[in-house]
Protein backbone atom coordinates (compact mmCIF):
# COMPACT_ATOMS: atom_id res chain seq x y z
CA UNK A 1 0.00 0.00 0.00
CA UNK A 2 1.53 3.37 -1.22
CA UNK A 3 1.78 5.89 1.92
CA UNK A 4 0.56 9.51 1.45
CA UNK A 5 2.46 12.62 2.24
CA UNK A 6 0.71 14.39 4.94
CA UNK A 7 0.28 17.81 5.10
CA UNK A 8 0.29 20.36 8.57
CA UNK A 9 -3.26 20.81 7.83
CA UNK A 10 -3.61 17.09 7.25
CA UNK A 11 -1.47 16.37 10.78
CA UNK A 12 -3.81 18.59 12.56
CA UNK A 13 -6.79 16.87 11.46
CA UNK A 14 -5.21 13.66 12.76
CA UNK A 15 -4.62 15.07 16.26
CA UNK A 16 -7.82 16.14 16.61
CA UNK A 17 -9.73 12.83 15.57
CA UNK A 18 -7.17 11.42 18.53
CA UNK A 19 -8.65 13.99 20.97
CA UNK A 20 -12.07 13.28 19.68
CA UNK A 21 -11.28 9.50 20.11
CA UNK A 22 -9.78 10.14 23.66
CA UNK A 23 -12.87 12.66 24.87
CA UNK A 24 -15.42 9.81 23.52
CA UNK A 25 -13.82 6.99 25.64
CA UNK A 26 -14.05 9.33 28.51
CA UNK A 27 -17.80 10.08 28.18
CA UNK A 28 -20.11 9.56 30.34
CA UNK A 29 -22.66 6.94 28.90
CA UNK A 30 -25.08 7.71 31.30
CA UNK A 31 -25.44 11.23 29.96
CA UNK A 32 -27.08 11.28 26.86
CA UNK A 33 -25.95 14.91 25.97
CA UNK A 34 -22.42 14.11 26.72
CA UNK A 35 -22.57 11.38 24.51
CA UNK A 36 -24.43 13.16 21.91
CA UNK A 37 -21.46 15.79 21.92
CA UNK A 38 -19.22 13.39 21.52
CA UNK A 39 -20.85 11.12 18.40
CA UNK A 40 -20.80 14.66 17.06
CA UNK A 41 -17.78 15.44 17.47
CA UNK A 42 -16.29 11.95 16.44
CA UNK A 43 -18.57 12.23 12.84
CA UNK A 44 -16.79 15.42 12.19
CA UNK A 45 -12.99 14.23 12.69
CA UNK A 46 -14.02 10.86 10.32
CA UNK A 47 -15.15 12.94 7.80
CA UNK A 48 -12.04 14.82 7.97
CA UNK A 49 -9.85 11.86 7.77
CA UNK A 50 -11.65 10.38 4.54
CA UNK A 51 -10.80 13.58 3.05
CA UNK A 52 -7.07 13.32 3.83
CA UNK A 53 -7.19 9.90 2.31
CA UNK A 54 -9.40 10.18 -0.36
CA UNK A 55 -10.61 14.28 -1.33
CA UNK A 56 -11.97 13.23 -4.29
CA UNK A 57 -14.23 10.36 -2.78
CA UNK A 58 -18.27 9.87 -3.40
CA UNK A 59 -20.13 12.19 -1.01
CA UNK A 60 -23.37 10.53 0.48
């Protein structure tokens, strides 16, 4: 599998789907909000990331 070059915008993106990762484990499942917040925030950061891997792919 051919690696991609990764840009600073790219590298950002990454560090924030781990922080969206980490704050999800953390969440209270109990809370419906928090978890809300945090499905949110964990659809954003995957979107993100199949645009660093594939920009040009099918949007739904």
């Amino acid at each position: 599998m051919a690696r991609i070059e990764l840009t600073g915008s790219d590298r950002i993106g990454i560090r924030h789907a781990r922080e969206a990762l980490a704050t999800s484990q953390q969440a209270d499942m109990s809370d419906d909000r928090a978890m809300a917040r945090a499905m949110g925030g964990m659809e954003v950061v995957l979107e993100q990331l199949l645009s660093i891997l594939d920009p040009e792919g099918d949007e739904l």
